[in-house]
N, C-alpha and C. Protein backbone atom coordinates (compact mmCIF):
# COMPACT_ATOMS: atom_id res chain seq x y z
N UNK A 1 42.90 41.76 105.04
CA UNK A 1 43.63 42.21 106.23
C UNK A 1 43.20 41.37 107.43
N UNK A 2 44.24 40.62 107.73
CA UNK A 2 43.66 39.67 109.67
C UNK A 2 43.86 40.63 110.51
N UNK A 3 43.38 40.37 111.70
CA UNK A 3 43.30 40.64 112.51
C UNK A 3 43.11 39.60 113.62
N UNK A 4 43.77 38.48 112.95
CA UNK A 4 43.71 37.49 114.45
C UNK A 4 44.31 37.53 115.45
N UNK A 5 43.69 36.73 116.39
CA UNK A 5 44.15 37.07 117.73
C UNK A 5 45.14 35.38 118.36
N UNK A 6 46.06 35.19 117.23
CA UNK A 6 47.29 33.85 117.34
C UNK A 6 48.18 34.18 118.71
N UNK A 7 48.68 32.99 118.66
CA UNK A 7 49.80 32.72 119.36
C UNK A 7 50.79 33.45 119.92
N UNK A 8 51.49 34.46 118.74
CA UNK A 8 52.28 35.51 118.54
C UNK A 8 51.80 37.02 119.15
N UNK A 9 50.76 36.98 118.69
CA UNK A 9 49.50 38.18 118.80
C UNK A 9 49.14 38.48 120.61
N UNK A 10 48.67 37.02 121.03
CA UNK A 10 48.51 36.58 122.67
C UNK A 10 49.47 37.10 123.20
N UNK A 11 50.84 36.88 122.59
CA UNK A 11 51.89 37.25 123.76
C UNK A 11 52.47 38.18 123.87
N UNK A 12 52.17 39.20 122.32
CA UNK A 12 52.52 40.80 122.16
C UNK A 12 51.16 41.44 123.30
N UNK A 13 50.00 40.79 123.08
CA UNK A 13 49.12 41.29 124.38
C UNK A 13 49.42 41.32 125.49
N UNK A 14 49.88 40.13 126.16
CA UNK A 14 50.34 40.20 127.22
C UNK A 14 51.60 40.98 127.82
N UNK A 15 52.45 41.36 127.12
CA UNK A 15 53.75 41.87 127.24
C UNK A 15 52.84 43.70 127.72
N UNK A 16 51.64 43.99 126.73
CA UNK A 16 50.84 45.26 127.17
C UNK A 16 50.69 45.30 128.20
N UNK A 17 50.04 43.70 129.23
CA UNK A 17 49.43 44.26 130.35
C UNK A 17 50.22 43.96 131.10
N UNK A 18 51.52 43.61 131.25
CA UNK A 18 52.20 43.20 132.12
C UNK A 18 52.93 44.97 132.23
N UNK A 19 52.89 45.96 131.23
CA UNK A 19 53.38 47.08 131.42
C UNK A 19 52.47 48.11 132.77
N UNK A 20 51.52 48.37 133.17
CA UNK A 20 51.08 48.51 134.42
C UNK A 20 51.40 47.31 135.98
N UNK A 21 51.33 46.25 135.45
CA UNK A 21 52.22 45.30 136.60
C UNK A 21 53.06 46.02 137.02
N UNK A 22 54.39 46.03 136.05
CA UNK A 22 55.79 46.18 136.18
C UNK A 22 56.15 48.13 137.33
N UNK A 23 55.05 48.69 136.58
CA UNK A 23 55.07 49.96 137.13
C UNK A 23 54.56 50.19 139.16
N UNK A 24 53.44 49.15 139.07
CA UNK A 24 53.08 49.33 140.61
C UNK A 24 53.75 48.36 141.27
N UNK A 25 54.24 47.61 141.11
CA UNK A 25 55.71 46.74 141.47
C UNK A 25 56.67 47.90 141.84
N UNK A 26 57.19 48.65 141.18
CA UNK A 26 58.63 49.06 141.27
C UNK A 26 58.16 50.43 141.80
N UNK A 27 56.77 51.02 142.11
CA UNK A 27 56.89 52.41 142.42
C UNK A 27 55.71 52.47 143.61
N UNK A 28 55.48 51.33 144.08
CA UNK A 28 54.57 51.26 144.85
C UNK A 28 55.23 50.95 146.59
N UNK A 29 55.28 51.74 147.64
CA UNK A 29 55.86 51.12 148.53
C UNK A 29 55.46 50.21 149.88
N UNK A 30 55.18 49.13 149.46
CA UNK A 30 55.24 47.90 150.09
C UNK A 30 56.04 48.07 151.12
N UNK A 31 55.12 47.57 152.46
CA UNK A 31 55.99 47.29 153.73
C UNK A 31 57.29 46.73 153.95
N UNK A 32 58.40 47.15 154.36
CA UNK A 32 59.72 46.52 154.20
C UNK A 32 60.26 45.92 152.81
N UNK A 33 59.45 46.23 151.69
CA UNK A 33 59.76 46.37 150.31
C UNK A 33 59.48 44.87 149.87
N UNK A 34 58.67 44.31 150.56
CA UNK A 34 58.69 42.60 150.34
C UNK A 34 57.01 42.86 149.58
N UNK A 35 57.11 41.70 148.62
CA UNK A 35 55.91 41.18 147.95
C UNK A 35 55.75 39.30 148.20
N UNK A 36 54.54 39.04 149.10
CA UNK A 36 54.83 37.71 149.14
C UNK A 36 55.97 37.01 149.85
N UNK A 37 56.90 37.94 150.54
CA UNK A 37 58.19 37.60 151.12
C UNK A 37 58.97 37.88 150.38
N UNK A 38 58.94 38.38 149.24
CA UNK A 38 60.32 38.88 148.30
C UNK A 38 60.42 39.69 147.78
N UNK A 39 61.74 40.55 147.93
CA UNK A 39 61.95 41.72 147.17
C UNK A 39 61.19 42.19 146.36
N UNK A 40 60.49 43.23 146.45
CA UNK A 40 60.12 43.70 144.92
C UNK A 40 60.65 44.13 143.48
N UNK A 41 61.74 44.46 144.39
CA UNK A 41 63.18 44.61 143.11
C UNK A 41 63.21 43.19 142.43
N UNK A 42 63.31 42.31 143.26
CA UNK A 42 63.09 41.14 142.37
C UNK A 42 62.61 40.82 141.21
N UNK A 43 60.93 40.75 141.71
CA UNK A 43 59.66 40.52 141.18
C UNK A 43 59.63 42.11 140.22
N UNK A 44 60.00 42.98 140.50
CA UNK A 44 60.14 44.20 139.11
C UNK A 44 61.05 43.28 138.15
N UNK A 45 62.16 43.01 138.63
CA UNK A 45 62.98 42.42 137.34
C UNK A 45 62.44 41.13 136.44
N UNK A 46 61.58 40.58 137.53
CA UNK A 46 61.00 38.85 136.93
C UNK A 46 60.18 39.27 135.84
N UNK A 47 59.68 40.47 136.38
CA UNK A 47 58.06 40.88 135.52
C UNK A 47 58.87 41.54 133.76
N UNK A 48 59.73 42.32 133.96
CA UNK A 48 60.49 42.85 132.76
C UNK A 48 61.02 41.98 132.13
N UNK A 49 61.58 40.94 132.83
CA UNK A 49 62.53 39.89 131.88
C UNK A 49 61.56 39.40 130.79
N UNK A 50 60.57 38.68 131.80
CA UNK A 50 59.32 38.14 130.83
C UNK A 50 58.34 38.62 130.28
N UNK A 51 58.82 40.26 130.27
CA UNK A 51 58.19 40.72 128.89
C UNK A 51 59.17 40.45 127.97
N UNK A 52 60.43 40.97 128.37
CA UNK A 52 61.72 41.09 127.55
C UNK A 52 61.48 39.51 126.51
N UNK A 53 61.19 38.54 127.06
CA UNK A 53 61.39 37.31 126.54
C UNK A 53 60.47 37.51 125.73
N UNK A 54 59.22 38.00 125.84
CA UNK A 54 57.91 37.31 124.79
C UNK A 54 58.30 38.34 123.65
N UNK A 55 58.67 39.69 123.78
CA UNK A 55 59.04 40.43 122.78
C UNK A 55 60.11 39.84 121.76
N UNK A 56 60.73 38.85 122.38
CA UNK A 56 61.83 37.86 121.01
C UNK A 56 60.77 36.70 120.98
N UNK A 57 60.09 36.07 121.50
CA UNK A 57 59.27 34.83 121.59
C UNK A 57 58.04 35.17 120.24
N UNK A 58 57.53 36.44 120.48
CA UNK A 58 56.17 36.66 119.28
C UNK A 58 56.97 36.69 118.13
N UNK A 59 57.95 37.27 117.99
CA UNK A 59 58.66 37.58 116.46
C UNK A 59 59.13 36.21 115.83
N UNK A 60 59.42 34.93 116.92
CA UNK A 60 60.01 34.08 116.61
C UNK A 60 58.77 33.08 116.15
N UNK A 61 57.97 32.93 116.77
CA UNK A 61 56.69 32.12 117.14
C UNK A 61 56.50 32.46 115.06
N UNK A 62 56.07 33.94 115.34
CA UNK A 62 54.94 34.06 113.95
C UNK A 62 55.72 33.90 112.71
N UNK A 63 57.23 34.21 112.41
CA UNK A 63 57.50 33.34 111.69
C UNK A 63 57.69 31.89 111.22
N UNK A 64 58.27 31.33 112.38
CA UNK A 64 58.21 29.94 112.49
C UNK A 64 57.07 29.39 112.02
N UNK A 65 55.71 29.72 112.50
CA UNK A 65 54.06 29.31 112.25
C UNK A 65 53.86 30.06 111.44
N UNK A 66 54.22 31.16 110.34
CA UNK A 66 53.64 31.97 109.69
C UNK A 66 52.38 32.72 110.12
N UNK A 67 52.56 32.87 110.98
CA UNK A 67 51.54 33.61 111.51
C UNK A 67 51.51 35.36 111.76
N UNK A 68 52.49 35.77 110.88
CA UNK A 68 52.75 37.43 110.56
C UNK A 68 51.18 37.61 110.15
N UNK A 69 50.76 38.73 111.01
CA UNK A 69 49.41 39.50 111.11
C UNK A 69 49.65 41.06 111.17
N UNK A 70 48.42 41.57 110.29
CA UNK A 70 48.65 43.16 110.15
C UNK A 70 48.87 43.84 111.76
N UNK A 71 47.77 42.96 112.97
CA UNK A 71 47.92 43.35 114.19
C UNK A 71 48.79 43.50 114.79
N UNK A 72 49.61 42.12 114.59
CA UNK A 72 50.75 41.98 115.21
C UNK A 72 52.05 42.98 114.61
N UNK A 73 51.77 43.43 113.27
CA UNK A 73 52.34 44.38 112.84
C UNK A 73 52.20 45.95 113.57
N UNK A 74 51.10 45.88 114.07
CA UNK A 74 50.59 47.17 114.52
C UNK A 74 51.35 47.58 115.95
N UNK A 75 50.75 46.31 116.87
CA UNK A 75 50.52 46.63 118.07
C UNK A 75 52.15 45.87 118.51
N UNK A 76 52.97 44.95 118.14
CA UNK A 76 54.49 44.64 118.52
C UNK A 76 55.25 46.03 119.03
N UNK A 77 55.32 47.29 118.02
CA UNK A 77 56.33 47.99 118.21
C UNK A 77 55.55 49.43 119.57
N UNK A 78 54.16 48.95 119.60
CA UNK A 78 53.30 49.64 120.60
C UNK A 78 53.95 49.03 121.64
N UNK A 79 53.73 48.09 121.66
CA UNK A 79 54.14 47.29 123.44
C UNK A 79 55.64 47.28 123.25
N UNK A 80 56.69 47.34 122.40
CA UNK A 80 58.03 47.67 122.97
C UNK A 80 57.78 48.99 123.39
N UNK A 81 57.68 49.82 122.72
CA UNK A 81 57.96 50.90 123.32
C UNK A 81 56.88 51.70 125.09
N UNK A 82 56.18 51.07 125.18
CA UNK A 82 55.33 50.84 126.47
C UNK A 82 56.12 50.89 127.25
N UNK A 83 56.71 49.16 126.93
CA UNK A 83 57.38 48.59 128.10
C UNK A 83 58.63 49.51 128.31
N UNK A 84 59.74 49.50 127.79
CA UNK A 84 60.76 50.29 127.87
C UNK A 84 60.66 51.73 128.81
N UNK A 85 59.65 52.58 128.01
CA UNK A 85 59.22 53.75 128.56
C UNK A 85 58.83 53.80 129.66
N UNK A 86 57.81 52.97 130.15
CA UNK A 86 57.16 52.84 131.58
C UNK A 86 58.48 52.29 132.49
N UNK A 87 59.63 51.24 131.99
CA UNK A 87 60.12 51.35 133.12
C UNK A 87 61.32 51.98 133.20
N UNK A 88 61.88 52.58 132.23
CA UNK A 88 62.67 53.80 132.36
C UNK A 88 62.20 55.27 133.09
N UNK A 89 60.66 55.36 132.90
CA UNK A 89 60.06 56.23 134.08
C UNK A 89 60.18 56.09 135.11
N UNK A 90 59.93 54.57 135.17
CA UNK A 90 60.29 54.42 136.69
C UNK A 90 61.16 54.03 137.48
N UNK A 91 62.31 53.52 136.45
CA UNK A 91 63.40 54.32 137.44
C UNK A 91 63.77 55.72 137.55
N UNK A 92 63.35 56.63 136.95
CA UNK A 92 63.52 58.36 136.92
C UNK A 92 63.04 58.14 138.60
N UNK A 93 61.80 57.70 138.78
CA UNK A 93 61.23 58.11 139.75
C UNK A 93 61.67 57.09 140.80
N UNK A 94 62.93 55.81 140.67
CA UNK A 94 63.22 55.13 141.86
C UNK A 94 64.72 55.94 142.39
N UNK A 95 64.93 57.46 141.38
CA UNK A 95 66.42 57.81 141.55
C UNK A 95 67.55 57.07 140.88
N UNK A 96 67.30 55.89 139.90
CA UNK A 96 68.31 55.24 139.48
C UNK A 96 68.44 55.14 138.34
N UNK A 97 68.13 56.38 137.57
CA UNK A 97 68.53 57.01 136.02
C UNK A 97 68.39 58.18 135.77
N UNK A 98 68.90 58.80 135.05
CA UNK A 98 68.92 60.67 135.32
C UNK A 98 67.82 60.91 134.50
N UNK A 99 66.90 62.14 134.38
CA UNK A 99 65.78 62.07 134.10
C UNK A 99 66.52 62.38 132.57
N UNK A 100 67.51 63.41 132.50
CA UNK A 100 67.63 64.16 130.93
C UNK A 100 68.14 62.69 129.77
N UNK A 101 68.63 61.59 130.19
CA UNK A 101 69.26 60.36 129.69
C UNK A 101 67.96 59.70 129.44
N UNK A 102 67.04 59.42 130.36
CA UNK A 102 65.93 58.80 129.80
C UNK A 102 64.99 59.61 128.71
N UNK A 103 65.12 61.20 128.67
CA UNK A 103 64.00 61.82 128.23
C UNK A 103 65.03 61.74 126.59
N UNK A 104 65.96 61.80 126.23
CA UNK A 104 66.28 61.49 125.07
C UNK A 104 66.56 60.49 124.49
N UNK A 105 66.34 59.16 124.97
CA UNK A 105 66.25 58.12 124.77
C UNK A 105 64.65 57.72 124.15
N UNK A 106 63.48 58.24 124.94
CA UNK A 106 62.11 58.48 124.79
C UNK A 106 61.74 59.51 123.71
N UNK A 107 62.29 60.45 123.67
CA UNK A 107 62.42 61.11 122.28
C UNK A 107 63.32 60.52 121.56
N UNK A 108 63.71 60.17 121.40
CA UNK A 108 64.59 59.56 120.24
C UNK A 108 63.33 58.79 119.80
N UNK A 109 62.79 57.35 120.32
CA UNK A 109 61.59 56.81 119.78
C UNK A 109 60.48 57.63 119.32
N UNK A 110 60.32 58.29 119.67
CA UNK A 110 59.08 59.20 119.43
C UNK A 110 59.24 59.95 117.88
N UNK A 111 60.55 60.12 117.76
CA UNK A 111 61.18 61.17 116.36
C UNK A 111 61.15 59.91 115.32
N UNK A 112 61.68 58.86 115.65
CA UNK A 112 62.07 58.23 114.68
C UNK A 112 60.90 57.06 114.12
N UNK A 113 60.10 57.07 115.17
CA UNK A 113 58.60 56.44 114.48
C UNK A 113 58.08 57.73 113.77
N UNK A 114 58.03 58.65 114.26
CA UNK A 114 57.45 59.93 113.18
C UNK A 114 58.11 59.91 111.77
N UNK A 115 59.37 59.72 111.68
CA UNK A 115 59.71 60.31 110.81
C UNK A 115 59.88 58.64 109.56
N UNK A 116 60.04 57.76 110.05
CA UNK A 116 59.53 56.08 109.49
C UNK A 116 57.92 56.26 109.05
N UNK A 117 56.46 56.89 109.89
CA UNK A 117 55.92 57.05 109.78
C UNK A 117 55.54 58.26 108.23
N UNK A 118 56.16 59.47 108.10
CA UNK A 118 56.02 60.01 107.11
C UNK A 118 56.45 59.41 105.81
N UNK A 119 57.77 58.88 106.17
CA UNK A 119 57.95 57.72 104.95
C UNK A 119 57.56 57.45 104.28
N UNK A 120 56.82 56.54 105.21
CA UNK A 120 55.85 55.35 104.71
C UNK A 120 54.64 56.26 104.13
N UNK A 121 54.18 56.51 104.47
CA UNK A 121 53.17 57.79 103.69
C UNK A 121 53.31 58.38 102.35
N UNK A 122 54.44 58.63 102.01
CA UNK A 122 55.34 58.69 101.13
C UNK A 122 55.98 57.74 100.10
N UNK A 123 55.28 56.72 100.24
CA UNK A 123 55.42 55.33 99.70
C UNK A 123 57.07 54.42 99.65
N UNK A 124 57.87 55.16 101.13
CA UNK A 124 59.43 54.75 101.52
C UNK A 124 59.40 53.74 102.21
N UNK A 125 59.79 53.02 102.75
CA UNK A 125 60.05 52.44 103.67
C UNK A 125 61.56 52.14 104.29
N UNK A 126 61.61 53.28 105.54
CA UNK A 126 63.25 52.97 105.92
C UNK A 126 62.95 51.61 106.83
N UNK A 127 64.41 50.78 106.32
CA UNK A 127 64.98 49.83 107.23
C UNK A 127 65.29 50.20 108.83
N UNK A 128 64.93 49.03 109.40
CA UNK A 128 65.32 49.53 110.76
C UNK A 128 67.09 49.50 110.87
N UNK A 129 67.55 50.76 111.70
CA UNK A 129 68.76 50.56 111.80
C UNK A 129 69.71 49.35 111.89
N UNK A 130 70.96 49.19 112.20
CA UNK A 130 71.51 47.49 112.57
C UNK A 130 71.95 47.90 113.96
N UNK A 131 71.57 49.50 114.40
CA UNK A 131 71.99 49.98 115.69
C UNK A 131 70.81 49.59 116.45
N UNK A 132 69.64 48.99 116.05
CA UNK A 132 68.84 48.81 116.91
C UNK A 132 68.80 47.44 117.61
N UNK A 133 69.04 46.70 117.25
CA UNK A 133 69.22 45.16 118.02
C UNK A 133 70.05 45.59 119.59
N UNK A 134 71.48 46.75 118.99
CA UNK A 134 72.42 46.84 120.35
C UNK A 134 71.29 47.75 120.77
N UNK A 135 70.86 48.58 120.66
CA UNK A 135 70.03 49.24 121.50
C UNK A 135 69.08 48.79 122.09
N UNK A 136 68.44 47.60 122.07
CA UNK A 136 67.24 46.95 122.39
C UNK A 136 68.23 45.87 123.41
N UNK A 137 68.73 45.33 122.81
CA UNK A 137 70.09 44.85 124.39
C UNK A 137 70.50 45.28 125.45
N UNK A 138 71.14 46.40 125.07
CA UNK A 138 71.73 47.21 125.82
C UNK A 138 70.12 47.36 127.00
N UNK A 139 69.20 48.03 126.24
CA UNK A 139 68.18 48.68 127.38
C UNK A 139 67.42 47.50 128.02
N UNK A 140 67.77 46.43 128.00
CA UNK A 140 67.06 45.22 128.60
C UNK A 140 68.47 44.62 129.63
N UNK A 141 69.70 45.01 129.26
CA UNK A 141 70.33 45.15 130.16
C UNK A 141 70.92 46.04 131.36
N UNK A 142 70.11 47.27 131.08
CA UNK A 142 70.51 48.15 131.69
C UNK A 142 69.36 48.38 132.61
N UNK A 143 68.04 47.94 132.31
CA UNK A 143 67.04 47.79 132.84
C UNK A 143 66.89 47.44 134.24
N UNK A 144 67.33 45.86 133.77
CA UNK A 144 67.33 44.73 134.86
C UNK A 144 68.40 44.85 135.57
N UNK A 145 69.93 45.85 135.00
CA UNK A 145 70.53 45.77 136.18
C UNK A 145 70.62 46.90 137.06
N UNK A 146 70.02 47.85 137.05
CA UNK A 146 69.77 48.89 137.79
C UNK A 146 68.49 48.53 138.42
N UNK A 147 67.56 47.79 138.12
CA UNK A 147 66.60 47.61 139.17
C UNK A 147 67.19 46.58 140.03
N UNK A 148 67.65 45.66 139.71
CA UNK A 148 68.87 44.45 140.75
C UNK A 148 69.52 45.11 141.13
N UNK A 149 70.37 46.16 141.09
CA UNK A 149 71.20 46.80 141.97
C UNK A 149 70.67 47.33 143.28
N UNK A 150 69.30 47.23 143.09
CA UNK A 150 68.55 47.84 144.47
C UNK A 150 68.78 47.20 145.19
N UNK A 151 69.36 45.68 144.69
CA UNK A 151 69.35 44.44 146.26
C UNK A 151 70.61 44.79 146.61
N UNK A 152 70.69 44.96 148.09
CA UNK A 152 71.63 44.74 148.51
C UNK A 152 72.67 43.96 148.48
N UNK A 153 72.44 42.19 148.07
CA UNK A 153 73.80 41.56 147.52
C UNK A 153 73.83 41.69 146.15
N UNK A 154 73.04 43.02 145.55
CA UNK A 154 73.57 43.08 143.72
C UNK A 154 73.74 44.21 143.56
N UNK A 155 74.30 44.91 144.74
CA UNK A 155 74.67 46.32 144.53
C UNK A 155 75.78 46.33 143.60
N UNK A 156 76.81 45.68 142.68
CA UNK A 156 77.90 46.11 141.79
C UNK A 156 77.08 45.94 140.51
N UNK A 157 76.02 45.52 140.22
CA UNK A 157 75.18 45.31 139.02
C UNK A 157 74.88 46.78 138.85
N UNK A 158 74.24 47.74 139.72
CA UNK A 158 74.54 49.29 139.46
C UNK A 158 75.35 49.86 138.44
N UNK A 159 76.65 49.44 138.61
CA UNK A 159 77.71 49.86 137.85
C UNK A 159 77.22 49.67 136.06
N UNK A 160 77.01 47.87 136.06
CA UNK A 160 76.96 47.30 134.94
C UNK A 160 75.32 48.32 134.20
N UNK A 161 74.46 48.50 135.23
CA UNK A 161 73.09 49.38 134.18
C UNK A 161 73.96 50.42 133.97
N UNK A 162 74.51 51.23 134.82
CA UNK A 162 75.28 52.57 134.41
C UNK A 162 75.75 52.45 132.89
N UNK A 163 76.33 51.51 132.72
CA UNK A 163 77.76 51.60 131.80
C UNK A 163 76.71 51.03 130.29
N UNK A 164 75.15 49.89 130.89
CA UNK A 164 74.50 49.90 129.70
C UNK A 164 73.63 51.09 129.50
N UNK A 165 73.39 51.85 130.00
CA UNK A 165 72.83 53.30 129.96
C UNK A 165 73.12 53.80 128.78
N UNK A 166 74.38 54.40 129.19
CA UNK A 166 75.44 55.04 128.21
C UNK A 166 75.32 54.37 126.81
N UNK A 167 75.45 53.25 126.45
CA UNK A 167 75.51 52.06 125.54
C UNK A 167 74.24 52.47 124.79
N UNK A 168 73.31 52.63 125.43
CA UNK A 168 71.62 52.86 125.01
C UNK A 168 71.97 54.37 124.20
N UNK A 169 72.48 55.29 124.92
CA UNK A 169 72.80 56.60 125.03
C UNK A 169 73.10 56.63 123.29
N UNK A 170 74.22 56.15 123.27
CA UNK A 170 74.82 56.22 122.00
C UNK A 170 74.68 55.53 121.09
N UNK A 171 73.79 54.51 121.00
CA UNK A 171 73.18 53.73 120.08
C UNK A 171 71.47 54.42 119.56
N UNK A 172 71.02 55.03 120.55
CA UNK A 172 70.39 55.67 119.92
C UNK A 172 70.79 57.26 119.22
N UNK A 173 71.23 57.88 119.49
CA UNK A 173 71.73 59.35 119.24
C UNK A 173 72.38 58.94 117.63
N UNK A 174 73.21 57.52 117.58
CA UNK A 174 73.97 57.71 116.25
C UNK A 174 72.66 56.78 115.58
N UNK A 175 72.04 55.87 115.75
CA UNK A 175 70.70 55.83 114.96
C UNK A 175 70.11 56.53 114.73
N UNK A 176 69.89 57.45 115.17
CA UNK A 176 68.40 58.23 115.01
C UNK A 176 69.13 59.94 113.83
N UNK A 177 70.80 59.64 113.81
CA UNK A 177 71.40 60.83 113.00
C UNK A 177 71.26 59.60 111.62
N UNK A 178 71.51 58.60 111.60
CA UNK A 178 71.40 57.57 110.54
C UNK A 178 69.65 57.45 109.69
N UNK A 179 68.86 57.31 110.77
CA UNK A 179 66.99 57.48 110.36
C UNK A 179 67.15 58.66 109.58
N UNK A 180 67.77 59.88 109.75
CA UNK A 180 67.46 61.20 109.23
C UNK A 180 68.48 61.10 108.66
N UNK A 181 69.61 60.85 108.48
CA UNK A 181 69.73 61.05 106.86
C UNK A 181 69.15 60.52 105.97
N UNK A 182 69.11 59.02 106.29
CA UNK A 182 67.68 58.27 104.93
C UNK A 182 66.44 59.18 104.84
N UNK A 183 66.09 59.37 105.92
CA UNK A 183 64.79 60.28 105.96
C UNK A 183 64.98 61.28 104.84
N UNK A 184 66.16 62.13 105.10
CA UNK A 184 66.32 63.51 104.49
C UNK A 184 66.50 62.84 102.88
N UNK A 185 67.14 62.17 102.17
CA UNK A 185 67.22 61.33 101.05
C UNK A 185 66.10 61.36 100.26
N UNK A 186 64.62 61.07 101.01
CA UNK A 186 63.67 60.62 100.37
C UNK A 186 63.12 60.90 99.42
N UNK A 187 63.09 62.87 99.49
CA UNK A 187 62.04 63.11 98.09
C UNK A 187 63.24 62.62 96.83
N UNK A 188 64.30 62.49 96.85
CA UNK A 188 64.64 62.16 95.63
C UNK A 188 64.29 60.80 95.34
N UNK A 189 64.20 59.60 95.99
CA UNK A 189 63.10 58.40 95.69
C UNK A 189 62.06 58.62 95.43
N UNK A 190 61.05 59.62 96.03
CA UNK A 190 59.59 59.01 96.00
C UNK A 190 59.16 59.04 94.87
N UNK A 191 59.52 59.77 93.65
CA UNK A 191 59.41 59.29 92.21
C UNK A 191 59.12 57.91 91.76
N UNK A 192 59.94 57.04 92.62
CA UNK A 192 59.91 55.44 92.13
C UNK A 192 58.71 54.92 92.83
N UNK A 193 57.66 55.80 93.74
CA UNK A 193 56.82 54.41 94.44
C UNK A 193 55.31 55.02 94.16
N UNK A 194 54.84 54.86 93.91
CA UNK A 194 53.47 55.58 93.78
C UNK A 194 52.78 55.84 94.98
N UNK A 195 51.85 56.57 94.85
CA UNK A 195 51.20 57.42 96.29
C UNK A 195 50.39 56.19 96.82
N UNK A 196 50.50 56.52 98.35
CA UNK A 196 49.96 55.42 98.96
C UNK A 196 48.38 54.91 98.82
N UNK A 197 48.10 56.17 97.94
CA UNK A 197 46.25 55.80 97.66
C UNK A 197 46.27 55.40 96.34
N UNK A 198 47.47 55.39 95.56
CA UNK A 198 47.28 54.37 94.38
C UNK A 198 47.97 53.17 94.74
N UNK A 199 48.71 52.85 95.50
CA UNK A 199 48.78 51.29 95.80
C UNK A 199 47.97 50.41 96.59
N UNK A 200 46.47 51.72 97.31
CA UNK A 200 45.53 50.65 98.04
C UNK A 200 45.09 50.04 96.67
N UNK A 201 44.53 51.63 95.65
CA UNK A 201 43.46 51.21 94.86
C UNK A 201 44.41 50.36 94.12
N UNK A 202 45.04 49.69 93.55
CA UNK A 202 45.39 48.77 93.12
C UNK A 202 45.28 47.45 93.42
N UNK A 203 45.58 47.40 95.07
CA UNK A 203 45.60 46.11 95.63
C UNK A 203 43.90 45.84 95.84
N UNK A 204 43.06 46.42 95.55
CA UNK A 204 41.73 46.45 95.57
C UNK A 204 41.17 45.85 94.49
């Protein structure tokens, strides 16, 4: 089992600590809302994008280099869901997402790693939906344009997070009825996989 600390690995780290950045950026209030002379709405969106980026950049990196690690297995789907969460909180708390839209969006992740999690325990492994790519779009677009809508010359970008909101809305709700039916499926598989403490002791 590695545990190195590669290329891929570096930039799933960083995408972690850039998730407290992104939060005292966007909820912190700065004199006339400027950081350095510029918007903070800005610099909130600069800081998300380039997590947004390294989160396709590590996945791309460690295959390309083969550099798939149990860590990077671990801690990738930790720091998406960080990032997302922390700044969907904080727009709850900039007024520019309704709290009940974000809180089932956040449960939705929370159910459906649980229930991937028992699975796997179970010696299953569900596929990730094909609803999740649009959902991981959608919320990186809906992100950045509701925090840009704060600027005054990107006030119609508002509209566009609104409408990817919704998009998020329903890409997760019909995924997460899709996770649970495979879910619900399972005990009639688990016959075929052996218990997860006879496939350590095997690989041992």
């Amino acid at each position: 089992m590695r545990y190195t600390l590669n290329l891929p690995n570096a930039l799933t780290t960083t995408r972690i600590f850039l998730v407290p950045l992104l939060v005292v950026v966007l909820l912190t209030n700065f004199e006339g809302r400027l950081i350095f002379g510029m918007r903070k709405e800005l610099i909130g969106a600069a800081i998300f994008g380039l997590a947004s980026i390294t989160d396709w950049l590590d996945g791309y990196l460690a295959r390309r280099r083969q550099q798939v690690t149990t860590l990077g297995q671990l801690i990738d789907p930790i720091a998406d869901k960080l990032l997302t969460s922390a700044a969907f909180i904080s727009l709850i708390q900039m007024g520019l997402a309704p709290a009940w839209m974000v809180a089932v969006i956040i449960g939705r992740e929370f159910a459906v790693t649980t229930l991937r999690s028992i699975a796997y325990a179970r010696g299953v492994v569900i596929p990730a939906s094909p609803l999740g790519k649009v959902k991981m779009v959608a919320q990186v677009v809906a992100i950045l344009a509701l925090i840009l809508g704060e600027e005054e010359r990107l006030q119609a970008l508002s509209v566009v997070g609104d409408a990817a909101l919704w998009v998020v809305m329903a890409a997760a709700l019909i995924s997460a009825a899709d996770y649970y039916r495979r879910f619900s499926q399972i005990p009639a598989k688990v016959a075929a996989f052996p218990p997860v403490e006879q496939r350590r002791s095997k690989a041992s």
